[in-house]
C-alpha atoms as a PDB file:
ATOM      1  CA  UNK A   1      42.384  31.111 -49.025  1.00  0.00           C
ATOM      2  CA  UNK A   2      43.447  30.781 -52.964  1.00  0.00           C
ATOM      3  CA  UNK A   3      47.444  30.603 -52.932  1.00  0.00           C
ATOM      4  CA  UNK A   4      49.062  31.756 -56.051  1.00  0.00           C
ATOM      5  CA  UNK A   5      52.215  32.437 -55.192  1.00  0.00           C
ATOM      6  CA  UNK A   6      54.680  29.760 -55.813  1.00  0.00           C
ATOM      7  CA  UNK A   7      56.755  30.647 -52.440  1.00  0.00           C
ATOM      8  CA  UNK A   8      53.202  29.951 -50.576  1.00  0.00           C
ATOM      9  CA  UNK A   9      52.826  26.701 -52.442  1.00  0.00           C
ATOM     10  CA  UNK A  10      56.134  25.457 -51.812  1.00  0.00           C
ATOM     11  CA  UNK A  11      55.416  26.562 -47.975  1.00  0.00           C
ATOM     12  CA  UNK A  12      52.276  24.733 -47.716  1.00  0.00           C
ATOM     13  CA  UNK A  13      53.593  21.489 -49.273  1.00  0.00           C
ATOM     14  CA  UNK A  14      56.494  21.127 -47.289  1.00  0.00           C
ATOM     15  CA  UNK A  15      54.443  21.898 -43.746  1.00  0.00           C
ATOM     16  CA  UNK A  16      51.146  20.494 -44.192  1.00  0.00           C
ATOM     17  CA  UNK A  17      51.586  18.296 -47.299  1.00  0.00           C
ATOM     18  CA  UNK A  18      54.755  16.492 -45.476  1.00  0.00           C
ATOM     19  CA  UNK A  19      52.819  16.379 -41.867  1.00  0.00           C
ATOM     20  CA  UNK A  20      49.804  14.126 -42.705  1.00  0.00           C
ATOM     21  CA  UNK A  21      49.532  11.144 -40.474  1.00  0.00           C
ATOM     22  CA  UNK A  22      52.130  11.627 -38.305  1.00  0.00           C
ATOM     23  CA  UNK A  23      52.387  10.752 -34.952  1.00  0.00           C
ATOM     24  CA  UNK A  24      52.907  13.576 -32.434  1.00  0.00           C
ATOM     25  CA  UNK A  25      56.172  13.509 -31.692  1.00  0.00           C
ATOM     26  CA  UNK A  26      56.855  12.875 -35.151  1.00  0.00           C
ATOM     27  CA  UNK A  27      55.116  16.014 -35.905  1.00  0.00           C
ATOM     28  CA  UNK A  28      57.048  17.508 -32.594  1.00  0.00           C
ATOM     29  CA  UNK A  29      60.412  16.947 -34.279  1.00  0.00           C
ATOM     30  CA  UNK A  30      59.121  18.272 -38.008  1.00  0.00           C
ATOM     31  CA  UNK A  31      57.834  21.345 -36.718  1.00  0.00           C
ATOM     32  CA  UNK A  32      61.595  21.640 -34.232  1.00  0.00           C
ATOM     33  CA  UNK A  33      63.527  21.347 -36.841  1.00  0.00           C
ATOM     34  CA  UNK A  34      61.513  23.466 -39.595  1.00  0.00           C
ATOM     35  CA  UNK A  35      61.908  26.651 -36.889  1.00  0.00           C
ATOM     36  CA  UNK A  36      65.590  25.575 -36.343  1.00  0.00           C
ATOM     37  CA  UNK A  37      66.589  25.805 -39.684  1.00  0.00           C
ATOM     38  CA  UNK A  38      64.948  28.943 -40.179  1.00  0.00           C
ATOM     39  CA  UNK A  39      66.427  30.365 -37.158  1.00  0.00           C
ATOM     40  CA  UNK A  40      69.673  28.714 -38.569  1.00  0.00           C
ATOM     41  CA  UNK A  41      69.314  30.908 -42.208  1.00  0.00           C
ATOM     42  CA  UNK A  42      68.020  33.684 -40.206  1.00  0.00           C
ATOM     43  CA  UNK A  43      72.333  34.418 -39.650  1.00  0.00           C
ATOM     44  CA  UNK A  44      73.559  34.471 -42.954  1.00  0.00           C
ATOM     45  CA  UNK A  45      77.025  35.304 -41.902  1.00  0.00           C
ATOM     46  CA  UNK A  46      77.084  32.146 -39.628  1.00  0.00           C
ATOM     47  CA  UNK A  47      75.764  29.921 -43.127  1.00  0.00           C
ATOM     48  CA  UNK A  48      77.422  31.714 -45.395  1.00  0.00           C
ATOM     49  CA  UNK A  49      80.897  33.632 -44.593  1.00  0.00           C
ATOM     50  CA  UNK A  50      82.068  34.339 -47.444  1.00  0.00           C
ATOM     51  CA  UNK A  51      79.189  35.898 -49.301  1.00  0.00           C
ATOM     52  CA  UNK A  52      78.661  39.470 -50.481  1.00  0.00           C
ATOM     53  CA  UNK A  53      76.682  41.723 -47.767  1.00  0.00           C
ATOM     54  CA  UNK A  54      74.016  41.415 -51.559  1.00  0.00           C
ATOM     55  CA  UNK A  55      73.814  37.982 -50.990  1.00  0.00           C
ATOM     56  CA  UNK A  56      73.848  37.365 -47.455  1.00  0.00           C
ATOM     57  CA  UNK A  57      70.757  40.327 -47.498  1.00  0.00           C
ATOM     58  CA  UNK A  58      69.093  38.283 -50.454  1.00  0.00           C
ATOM     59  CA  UNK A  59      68.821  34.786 -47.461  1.00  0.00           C
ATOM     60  CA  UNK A  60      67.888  36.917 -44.594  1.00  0.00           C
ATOM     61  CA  UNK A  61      64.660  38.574 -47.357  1.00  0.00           C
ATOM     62  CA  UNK A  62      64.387  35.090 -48.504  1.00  0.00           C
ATOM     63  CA  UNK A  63      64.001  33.744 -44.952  1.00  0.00           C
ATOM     64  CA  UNK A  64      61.487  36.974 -43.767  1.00  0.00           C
ATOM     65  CA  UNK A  65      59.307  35.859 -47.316  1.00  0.00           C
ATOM     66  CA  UNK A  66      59.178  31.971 -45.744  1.00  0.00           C
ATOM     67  CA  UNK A  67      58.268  33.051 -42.554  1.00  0.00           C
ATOM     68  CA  UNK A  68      55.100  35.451 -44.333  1.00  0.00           C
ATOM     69  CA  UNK A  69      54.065  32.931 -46.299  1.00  0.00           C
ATOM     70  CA  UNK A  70      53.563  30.205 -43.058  1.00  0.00           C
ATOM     71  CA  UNK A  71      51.806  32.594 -41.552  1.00  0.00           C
ATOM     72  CA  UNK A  72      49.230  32.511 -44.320  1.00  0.00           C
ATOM     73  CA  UNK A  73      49.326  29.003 -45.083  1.00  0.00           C
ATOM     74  CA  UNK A  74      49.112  28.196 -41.282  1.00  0.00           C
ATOM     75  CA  UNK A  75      46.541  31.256 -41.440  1.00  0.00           C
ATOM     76  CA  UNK A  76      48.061  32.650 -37.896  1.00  0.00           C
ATOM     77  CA  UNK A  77      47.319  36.495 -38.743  1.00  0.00           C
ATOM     78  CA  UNK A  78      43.587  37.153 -38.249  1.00  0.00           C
ATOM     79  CA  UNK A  79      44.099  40.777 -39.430  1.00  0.00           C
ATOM     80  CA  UNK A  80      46.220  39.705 -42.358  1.00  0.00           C
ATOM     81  CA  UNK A  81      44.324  40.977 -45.742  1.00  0.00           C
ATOM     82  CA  UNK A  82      43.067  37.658 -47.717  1.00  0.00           C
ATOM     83  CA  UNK A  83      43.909  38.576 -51.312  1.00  0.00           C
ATOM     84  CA  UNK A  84      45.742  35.342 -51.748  1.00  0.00           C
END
């Protein structure tokens, strides 16, 4: 897997890049609070109130695009076509 996209590369740093030698639970609590936060920007009107319906549609595509590219980088979809 080549990965060209910068959104990939950002993705792979901060999950495997930022994982290496830690300890299990250490790793537990990464992973916990990667997914929360995700699930946290997954409600745009809950992290950001005030915001257009533009802008709080831009985070929640923003969020689906992380989520894609950690699939990849994680390389959890068998079926997924490897152009990157």
């Amino acid at each position: 897997m080549t990965l060209s996209l910068p959104l990939h590369i950002v993705v792979q740093q901060l999950l495997l890049g930022r994982t290496d030698g830690l300890t299990a639970p250490q790793l537990a609590a990464f992973l916990s609070g990667w997914t929360s936060l995700l699930d946290l920007l997954k409600r745009p009107e809950l992290c950001l109130p005030g915001a257009s319906p533009e802008v709080q549609a831009a985070l929640a595509e923003l969020v689906e695009l992380i989520e894609d590219a950690q699939t990849t980088v994680l390389g959890g979809d068998d079926d997924a076509p490897s152009e990157l």
